[in-house]
N, C-alpha and C. Protein backbone atom coordinates (compact mmCIF):
# COMPACT_ATOMS: atom_id res chain seq x y z
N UNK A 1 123.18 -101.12 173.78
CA UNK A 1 124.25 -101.70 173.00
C UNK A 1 125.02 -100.57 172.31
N UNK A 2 126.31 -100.99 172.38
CA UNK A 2 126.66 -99.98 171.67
C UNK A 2 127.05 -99.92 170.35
N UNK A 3 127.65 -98.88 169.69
CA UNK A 3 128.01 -98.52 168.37
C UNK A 3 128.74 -99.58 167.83
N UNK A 4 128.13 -100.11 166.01
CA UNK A 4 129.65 -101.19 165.86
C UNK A 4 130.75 -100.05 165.08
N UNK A 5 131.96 -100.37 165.41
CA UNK A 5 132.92 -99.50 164.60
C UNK A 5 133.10 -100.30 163.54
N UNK A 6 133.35 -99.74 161.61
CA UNK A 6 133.91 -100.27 160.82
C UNK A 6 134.75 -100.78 160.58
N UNK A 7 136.36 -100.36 161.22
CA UNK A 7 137.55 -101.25 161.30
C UNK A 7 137.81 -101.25 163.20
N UNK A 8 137.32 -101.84 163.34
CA UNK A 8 137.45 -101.78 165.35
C UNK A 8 139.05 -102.70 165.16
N UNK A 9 139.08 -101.96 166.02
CA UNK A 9 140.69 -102.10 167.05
C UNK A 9 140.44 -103.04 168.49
N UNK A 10 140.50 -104.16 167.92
CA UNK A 10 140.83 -105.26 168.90
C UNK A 10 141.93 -105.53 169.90
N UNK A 11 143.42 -105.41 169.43
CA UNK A 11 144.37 -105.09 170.19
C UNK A 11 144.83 -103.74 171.17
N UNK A 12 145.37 -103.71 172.23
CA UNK A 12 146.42 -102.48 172.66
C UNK A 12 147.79 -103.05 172.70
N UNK A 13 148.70 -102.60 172.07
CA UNK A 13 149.84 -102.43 172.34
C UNK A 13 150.24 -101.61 173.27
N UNK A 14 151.16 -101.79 173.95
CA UNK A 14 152.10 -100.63 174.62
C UNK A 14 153.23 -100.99 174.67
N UNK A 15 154.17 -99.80 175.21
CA UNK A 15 155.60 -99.37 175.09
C UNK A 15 155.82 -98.20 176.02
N UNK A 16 157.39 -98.59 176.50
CA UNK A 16 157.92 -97.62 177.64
C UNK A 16 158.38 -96.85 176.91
N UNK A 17 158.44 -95.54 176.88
CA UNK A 17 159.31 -94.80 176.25
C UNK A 17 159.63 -93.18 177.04
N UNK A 18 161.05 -92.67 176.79
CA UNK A 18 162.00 -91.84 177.75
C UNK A 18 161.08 -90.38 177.57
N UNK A 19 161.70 -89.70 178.12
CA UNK A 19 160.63 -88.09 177.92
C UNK A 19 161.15 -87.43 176.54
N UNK A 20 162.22 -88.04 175.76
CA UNK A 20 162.91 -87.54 174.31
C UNK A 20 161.76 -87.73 173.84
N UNK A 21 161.77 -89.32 173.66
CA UNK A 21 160.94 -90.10 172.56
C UNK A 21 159.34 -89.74 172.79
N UNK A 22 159.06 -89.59 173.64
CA UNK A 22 157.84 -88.97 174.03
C UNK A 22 157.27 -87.38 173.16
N UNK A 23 158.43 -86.64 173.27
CA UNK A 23 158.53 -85.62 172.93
C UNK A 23 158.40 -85.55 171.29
N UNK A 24 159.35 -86.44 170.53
CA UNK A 24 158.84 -86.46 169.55
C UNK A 24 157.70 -87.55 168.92
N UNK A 25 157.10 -88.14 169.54
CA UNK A 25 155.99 -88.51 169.25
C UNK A 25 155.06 -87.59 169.22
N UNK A 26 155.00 -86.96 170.46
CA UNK A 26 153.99 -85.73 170.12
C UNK A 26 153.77 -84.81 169.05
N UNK A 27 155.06 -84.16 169.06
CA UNK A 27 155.58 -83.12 168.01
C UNK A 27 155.32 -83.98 166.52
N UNK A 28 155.55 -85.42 166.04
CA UNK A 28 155.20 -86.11 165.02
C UNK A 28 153.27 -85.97 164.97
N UNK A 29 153.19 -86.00 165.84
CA UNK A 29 151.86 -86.45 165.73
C UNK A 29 150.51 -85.04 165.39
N UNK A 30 151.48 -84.31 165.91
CA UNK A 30 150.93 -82.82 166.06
C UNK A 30 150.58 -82.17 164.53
N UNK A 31 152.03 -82.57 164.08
CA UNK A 31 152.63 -81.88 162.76
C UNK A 31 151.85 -82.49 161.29
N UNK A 32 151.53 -83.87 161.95
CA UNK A 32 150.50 -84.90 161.14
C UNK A 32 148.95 -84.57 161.20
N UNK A 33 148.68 -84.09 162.42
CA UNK A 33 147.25 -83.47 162.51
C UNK A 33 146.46 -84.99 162.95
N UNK A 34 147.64 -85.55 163.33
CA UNK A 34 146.90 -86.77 164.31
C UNK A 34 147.25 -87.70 165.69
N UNK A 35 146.51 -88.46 165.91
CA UNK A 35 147.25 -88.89 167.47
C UNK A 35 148.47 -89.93 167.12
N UNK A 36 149.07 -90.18 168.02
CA UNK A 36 150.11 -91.41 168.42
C UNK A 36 149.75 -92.40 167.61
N UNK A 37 148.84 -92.96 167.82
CA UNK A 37 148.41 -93.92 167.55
C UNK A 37 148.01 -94.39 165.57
N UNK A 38 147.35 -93.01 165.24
CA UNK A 38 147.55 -93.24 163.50
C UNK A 38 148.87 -93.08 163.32
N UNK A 39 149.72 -92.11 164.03
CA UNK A 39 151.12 -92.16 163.48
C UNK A 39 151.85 -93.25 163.91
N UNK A 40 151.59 -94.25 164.50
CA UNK A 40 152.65 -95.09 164.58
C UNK A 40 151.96 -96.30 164.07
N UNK A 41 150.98 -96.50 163.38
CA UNK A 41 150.00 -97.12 162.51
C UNK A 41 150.72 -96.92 161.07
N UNK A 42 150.46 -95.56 160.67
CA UNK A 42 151.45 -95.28 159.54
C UNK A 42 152.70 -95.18 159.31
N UNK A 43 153.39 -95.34 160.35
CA UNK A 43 154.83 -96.09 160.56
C UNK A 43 154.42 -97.27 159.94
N UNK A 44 153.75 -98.39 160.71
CA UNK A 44 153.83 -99.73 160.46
C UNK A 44 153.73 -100.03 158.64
N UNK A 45 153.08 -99.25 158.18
CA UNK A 45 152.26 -99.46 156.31
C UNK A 45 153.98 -98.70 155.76
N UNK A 46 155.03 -97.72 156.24
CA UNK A 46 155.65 -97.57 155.89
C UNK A 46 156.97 -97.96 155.66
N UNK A 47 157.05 -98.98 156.62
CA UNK A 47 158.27 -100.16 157.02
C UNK A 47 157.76 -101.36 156.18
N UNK A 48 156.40 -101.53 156.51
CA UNK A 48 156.53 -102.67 155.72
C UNK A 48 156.56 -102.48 154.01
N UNK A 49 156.49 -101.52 152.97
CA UNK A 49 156.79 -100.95 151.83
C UNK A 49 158.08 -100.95 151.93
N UNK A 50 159.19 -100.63 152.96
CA UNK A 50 160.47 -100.71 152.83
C UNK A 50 161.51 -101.69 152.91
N UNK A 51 160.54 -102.67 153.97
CA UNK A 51 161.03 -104.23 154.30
C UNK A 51 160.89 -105.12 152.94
N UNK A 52 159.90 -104.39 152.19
CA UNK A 52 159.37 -105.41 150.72
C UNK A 52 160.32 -104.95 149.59
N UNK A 53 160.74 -103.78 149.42
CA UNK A 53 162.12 -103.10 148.62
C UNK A 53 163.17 -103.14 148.80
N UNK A 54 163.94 -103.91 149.67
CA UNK A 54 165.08 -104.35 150.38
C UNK A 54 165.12 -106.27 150.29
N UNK A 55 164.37 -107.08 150.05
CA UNK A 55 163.88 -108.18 149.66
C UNK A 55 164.73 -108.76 148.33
């Protein structure tokens, strides 16, 4: 059996994206000292703080 994770990730999302946007995903993610995936995680916690100040 395997390991339980503390906050497990039930979903995958995906998305097409051009060799730009690619490019700076990486370079975002690099510069963060993390993958795609926390950075566009911490996108999401940062839109929604901005969607709630615009309200």
């Amino acid at each position: 059996m395997g390991r339980k994770a503390e906050n497990a990730k039930k979903f995958i999302v995906s998305c097409r994206v051009n060799n730009d946007e690619m490019d700076q995903l990486q370079s975002l993610a690099r510069e963060q000292g993390s993958s795609i995936s926390e950075l566009l995680r911490k996108s999401l916690i940062l839109l929604q703080g901005n969607t709630q100040l615009s309200i």
